[in-house]
N, C-alpha and C. Protein backbone atom coordinates (compact mmCIF):
# COMPACT_ATOMS: atom_id res chain seq x y z
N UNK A 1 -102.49 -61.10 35.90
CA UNK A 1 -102.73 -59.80 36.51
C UNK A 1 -101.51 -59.40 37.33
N UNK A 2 -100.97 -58.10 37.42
CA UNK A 2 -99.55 -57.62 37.83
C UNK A 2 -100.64 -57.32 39.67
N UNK A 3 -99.39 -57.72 40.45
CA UNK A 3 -99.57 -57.73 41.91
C UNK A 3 -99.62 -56.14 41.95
N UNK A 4 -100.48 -55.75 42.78
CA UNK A 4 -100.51 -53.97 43.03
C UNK A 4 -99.06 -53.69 43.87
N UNK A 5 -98.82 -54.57 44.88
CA UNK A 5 -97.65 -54.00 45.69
C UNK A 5 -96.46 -54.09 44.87
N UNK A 6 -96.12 -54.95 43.80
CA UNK A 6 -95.26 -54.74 42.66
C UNK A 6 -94.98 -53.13 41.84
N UNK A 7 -96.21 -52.81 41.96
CA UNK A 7 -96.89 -51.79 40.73
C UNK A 7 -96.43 -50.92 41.73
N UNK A 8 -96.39 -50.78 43.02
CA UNK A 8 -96.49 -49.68 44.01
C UNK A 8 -95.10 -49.32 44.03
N UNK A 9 -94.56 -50.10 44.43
CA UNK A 9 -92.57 -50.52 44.70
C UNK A 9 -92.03 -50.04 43.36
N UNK A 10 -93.12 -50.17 42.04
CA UNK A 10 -92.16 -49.81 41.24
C UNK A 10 -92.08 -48.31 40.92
N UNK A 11 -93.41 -47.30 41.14
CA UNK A 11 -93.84 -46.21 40.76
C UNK A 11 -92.66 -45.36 41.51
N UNK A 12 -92.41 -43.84 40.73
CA UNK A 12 -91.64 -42.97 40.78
C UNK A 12 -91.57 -42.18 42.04
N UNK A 13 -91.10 -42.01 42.69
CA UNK A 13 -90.83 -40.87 44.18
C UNK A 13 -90.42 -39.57 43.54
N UNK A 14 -91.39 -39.04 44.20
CA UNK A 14 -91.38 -37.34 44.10
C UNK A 14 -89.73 -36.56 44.71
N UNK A 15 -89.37 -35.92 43.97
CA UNK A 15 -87.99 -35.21 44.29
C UNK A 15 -88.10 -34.29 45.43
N UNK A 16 -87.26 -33.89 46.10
CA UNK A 16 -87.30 -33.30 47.04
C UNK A 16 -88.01 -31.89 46.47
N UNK A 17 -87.46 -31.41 45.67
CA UNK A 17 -88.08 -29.94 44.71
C UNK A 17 -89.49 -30.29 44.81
N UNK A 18 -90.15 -31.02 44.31
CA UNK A 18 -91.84 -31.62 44.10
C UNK A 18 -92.45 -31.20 45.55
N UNK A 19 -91.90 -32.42 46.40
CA UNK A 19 -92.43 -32.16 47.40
C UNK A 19 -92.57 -30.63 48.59
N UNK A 20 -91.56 -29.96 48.55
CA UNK A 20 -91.65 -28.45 49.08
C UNK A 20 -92.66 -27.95 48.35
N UNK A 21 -92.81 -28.12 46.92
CA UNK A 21 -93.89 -27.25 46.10
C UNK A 21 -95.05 -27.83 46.51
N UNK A 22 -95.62 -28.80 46.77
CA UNK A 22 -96.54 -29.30 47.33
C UNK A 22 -96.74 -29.26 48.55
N UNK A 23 -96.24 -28.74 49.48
CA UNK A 23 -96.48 -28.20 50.68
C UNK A 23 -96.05 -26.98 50.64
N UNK A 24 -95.80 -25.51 49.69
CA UNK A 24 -95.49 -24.57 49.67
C UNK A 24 -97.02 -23.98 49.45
N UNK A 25 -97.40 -23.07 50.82
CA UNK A 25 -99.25 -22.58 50.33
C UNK A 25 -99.24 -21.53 49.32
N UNK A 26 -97.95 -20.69 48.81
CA UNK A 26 -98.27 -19.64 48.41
C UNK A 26 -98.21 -20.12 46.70
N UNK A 27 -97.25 -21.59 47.05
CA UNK A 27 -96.94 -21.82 45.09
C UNK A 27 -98.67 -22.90 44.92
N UNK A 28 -99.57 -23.29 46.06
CA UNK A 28 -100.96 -23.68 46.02
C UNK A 28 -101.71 -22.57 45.21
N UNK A 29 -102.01 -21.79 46.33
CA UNK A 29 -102.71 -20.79 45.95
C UNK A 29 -102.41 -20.13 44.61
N UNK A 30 -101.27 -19.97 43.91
CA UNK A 30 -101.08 -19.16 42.35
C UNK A 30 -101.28 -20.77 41.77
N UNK A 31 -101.09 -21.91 41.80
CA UNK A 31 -101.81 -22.68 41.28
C UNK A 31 -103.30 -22.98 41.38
N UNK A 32 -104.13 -22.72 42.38
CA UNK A 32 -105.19 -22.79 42.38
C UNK A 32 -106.18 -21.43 41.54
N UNK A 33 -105.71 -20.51 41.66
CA UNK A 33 -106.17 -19.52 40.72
C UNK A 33 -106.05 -19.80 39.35
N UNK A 34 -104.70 -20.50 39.10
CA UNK A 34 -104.37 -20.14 37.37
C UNK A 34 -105.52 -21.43 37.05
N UNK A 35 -105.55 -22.49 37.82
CA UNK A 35 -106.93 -23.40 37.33
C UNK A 35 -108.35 -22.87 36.96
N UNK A 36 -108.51 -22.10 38.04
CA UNK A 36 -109.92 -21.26 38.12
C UNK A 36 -110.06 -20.49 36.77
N UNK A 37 -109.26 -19.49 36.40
CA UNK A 37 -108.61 -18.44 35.63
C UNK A 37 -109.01 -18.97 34.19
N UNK A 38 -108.22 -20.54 33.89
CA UNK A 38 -108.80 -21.34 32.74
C UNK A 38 -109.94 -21.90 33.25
N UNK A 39 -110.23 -22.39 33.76
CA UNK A 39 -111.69 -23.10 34.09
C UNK A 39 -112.69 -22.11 33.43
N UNK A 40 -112.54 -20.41 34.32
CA UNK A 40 -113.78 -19.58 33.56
C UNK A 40 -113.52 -19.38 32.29
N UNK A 41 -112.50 -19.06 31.61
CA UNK A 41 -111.93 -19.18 30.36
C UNK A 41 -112.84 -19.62 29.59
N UNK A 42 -112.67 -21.31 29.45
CA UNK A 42 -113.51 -21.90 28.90
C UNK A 42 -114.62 -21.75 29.23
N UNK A 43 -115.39 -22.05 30.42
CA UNK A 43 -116.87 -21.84 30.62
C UNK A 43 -117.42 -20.68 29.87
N UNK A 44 -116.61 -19.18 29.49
CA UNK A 44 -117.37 -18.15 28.76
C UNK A 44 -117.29 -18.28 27.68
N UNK A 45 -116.59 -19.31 26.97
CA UNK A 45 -116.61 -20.22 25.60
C UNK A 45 -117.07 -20.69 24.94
N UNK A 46 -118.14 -21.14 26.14
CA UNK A 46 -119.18 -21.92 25.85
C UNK A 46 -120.54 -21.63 25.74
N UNK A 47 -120.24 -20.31 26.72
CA UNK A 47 -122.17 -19.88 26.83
C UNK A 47 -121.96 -18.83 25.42
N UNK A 48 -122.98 -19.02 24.57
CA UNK A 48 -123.11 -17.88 23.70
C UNK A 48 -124.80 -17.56 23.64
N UNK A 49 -124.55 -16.00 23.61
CA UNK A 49 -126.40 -15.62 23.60
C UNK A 49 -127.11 -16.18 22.50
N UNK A 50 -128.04 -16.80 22.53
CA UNK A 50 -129.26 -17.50 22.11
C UNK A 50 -129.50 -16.36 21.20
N UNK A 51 -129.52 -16.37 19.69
CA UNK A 51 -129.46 -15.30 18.64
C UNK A 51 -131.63 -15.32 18.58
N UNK A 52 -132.05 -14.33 18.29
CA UNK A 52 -133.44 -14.12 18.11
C UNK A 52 -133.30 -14.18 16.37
N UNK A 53 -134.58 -14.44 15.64
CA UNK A 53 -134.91 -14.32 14.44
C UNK A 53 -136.10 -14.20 14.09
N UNK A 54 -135.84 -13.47 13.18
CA UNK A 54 -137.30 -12.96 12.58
C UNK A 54 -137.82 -11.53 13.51
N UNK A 55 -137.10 -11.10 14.49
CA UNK A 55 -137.89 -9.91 15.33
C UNK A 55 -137.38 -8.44 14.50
């Protein structure tokens, strides 16, 4: 089994660019919409009206 603090030491550091965007609220917020935006996307994808027959 690989030691976690190995695994930790070895994983990638965020670039300075990354990190401003991740504490930038306004590049949050147009990311948090464009999630939502697809999220309902699909959800109206999915519901389709229940077809009647025979009426």
């Amino acid at each position: 089994m690989v030691n976690p603090n190995e695994s930790i030491a070895s994983a990638p550091l965020p670039t300075e660019k990354t990190l401003k965007q991740r504490k930038n609220l306004f590049i949050q917020f147009i990311r948090f919409c464009s999630i939502n935006v697809r999220m309902i996307k699909m959800i109206r994808k999915g519901h389709h009206p229940i077809e009647k027959k025979g009426m």
